[in-house]
C-alpha atoms as a PDB file:
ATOM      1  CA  UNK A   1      89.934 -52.002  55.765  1.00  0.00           C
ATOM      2  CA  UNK A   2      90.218 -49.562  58.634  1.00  0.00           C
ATOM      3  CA  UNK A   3      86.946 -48.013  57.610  1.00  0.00           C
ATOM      4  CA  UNK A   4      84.823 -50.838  58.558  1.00  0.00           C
ATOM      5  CA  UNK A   5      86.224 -50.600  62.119  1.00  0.00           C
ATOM      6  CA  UNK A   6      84.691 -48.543  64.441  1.00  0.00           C
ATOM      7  CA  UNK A   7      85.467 -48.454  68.634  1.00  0.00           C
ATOM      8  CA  UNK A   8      83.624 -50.986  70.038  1.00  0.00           C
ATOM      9  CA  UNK A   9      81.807 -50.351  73.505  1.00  0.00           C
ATOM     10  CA  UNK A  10      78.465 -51.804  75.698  1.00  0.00           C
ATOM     11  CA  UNK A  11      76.450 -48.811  73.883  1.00  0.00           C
ATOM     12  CA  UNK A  12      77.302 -49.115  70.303  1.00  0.00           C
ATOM     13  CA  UNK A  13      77.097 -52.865  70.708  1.00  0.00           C
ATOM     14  CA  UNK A  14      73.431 -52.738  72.004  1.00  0.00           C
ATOM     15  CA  UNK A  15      72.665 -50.106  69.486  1.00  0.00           C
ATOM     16  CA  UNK A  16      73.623 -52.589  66.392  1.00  0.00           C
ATOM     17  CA  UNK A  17      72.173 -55.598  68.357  1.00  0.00           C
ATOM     18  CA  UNK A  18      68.959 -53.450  68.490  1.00  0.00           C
ATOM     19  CA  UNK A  19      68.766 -52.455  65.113  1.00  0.00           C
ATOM     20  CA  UNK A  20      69.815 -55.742  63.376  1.00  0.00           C
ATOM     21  CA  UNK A  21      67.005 -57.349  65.813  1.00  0.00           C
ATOM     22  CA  UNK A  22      64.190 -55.260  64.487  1.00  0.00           C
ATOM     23  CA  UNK A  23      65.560 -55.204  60.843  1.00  0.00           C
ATOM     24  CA  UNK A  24      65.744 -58.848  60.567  1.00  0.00           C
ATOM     25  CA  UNK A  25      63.315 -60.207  63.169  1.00  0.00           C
ATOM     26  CA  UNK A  26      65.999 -62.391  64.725  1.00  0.00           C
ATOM     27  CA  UNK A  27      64.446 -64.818  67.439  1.00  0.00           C
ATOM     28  CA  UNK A  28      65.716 -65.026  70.682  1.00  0.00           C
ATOM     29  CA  UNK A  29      68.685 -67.675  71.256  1.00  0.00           C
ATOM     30  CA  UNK A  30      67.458 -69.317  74.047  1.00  0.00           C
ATOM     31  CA  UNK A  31      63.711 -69.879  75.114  1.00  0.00           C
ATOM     32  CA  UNK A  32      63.128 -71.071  78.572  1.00  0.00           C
ATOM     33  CA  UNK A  33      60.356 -73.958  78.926  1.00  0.00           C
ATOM     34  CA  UNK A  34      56.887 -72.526  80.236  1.00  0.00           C
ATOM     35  CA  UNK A  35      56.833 -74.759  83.190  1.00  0.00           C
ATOM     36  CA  UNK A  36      60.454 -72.728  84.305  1.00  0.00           C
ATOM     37  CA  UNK A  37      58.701 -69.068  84.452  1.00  0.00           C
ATOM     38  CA  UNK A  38      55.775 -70.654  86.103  1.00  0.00           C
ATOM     39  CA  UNK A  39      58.505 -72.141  88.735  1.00  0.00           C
ATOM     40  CA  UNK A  40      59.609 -69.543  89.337  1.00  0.00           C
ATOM     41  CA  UNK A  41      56.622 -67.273  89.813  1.00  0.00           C
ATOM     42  CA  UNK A  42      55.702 -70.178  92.905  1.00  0.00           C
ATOM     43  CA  UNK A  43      58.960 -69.774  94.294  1.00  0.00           C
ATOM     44  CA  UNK A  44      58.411 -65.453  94.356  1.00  0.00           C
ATOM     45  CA  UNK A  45      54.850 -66.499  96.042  1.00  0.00           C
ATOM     46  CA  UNK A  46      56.549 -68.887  98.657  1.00  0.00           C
ATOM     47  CA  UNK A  47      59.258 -66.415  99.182  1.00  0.00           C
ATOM     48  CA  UNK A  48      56.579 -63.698 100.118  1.00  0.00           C
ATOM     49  CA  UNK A  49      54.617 -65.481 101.841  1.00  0.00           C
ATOM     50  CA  UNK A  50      57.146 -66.774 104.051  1.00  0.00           C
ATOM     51  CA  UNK A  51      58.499 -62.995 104.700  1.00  0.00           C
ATOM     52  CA  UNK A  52      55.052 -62.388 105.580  1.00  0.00           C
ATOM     53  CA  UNK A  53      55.008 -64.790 108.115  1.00  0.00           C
ATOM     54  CA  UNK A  54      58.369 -63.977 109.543  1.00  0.00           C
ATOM     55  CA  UNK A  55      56.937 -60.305 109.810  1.00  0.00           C
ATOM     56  CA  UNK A  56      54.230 -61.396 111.418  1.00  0.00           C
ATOM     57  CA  UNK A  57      55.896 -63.587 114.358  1.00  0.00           C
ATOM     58  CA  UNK A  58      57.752 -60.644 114.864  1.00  0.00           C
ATOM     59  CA  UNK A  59      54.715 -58.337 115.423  1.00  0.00           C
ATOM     60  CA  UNK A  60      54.021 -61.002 117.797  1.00  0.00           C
ATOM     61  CA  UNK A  61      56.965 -61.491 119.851  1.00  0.00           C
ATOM     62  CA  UNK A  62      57.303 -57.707 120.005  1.00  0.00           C
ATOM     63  CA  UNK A  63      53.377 -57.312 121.764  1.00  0.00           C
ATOM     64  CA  UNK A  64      54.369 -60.522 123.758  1.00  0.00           C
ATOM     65  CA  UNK A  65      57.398 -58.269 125.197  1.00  0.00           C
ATOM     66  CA  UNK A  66      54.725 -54.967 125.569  1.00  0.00           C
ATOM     67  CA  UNK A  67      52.208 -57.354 127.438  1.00  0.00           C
ATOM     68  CA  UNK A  68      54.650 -58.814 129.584  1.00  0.00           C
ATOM     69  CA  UNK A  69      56.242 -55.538 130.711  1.00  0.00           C
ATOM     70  CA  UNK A  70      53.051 -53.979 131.196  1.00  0.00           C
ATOM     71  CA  UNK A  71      51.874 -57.341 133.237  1.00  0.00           C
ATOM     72  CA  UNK A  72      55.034 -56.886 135.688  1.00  0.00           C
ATOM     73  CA  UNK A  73      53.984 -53.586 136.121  1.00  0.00           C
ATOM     74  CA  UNK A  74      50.483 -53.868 136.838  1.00  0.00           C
ATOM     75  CA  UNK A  75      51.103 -57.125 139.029  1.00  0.00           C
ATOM     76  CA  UNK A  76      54.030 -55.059 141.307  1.00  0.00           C
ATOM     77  CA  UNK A  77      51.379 -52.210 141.461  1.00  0.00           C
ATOM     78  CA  UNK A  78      48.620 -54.611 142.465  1.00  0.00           C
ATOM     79  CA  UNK A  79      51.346 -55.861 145.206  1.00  0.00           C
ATOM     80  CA  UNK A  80      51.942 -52.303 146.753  1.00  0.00           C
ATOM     81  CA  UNK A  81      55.565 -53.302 145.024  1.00  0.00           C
ATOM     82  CA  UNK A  82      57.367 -49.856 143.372  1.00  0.00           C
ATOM     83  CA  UNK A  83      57.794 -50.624 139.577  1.00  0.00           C
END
Protein backbone atom coordinates (compact mmCIF):
# COMPACT_ATOMS: atom_id res chain seq x y z
CA UNK A 1 0.00 0.00 0.00
CA UNK A 2 2.68 2.51 0.88
CA UNK A 3 4.14 2.12 -2.56
CA UNK A 4 1.42 3.77 -4.37
CA UNK A 5 1.97 6.89 -2.20
CA UNK A 6 4.22 9.31 -3.20
CA UNK A 7 4.68 13.19 -1.50
CA UNK A 8 2.29 15.19 -2.93
CA UNK A 9 3.23 18.91 -3.92
CA UNK A 10 1.99 21.92 -6.66
CA UNK A 11 4.81 20.36 -9.08
CA UNK A 12 4.19 16.72 -9.06
CA UNK A 13 0.49 17.49 -9.10
CA UNK A 14 0.74 19.56 -12.38
CA UNK A 15 3.15 17.07 -13.74
CA UNK A 16 0.40 14.06 -13.47
CA UNK A 17 -2.42 16.56 -14.38
CA UNK A 18 -0.26 17.23 -17.52
CA UNK A 19 0.43 13.92 -18.49
CA UNK A 20 -3.00 12.28 -17.80
CA UNK A 21 -4.38 15.42 -19.96
CA UNK A 22 -2.41 14.59 -23.04
CA UNK A 23 -2.68 10.74 -22.53
CA UNK A 24 -6.33 10.75 -22.35
CA UNK A 25 -7.45 13.94 -24.10
CA UNK A 26 -9.49 15.03 -21.10
CA UNK A 27 -11.67 18.22 -21.95
CA UNK A 28 -11.59 21.10 -19.98
CA UNK A 29 -14.19 21.21 -16.91
CA UNK A 30 -15.58 24.34 -17.44
CA UNK A 31 -16.03 26.27 -20.84
CA UNK A 32 -16.91 29.86 -20.60
CA UNK A 33 -19.75 31.09 -23.17
CA UNK A 34 -18.20 33.02 -26.28
CA UNK A 35 -20.16 36.09 -25.62
CA UNK A 36 -18.05 36.17 -21.88
CA UNK A 37 -14.39 36.40 -23.62
CA UNK A 38 -15.81 38.80 -26.07
CA UNK A 39 -17.07 40.86 -22.79
CA UNK A 40 -14.43 40.97 -21.62
CA UNK A 41 -12.12 41.92 -24.46
CA UNK A 42 -14.74 45.38 -24.60
CA UNK A 43 -14.22 45.95 -21.12
CA UNK A 44 -9.91 45.76 -21.72
CA UNK A 45 -10.79 48.29 -24.79
CA UNK A 46 -12.95 50.65 -22.50
CA UNK A 47 -10.45 50.33 -19.79
CA UNK A 48 -7.65 51.61 -22.23
CA UNK A 49 -9.27 53.88 -23.72
CA UNK A 50 -10.37 55.57 -20.73
CA UNK A 51 -6.55 55.56 -19.33
CA UNK A 52 -5.86 57.14 -22.50
CA UNK A 53 -8.03 59.82 -21.93
CA UNK A 54 -7.10 60.37 -18.35
CA UNK A 55 -3.42 60.64 -19.74
CA UNK A 56 -4.35 62.91 -22.00
CA UNK A 57 -6.28 65.57 -19.67
CA UNK A 58 -3.31 65.39 -17.80
CA UNK A 59 -0.95 66.42 -20.67
CA UNK A 60 -3.40 69.11 -20.76
CA UNK A 61 -3.71 70.47 -17.42
CA UNK A 62 0.07 70.22 -17.12
CA UNK A 63 0.63 72.78 -20.56
CA UNK A 64 -2.39 74.77 -19.08
CA UNK A 65 -0.03 75.28 -15.84
CA UNK A 66 3.30 75.97 -18.42
CA UNK A 67 1.09 78.56 -20.41
CA UNK A 68 -0.18 80.21 -17.52
CA UNK A 69 3.18 80.66 -15.77
CA UNK A 70 4.78 81.72 -18.79
CA UNK A 71 1.62 84.26 -19.42
CA UNK A 72 2.28 85.88 -15.79
CA UNK A 73 5.61 86.25 -16.78
CA UNK A 74 5.40 87.77 -20.02
CA UNK A 75 2.35 90.03 -18.86
CA UNK A 76 4.60 91.40 -15.53
CA UNK A 77 7.46 91.90 -18.13
CA UNK A 78 5.16 93.71 -20.54
CA UNK A 79 4.15 95.86 -17.25
CA UNK A 80 7.83 96.92 -16.38
CA UNK A 81 6.67 94.50 -13.23
CA UNK A 82 9.95 92.19 -11.90
CA UNK A 83 8.85 88.48 -12.33
Amino acid sequence: MDGFRYDKNDRLDAVSLAMAMSQHHYQSAFKEKAVYGELHDLERTYQEFNEDIVRAKNRLHQKRCYLSYIYSIIQSIKHGKKP
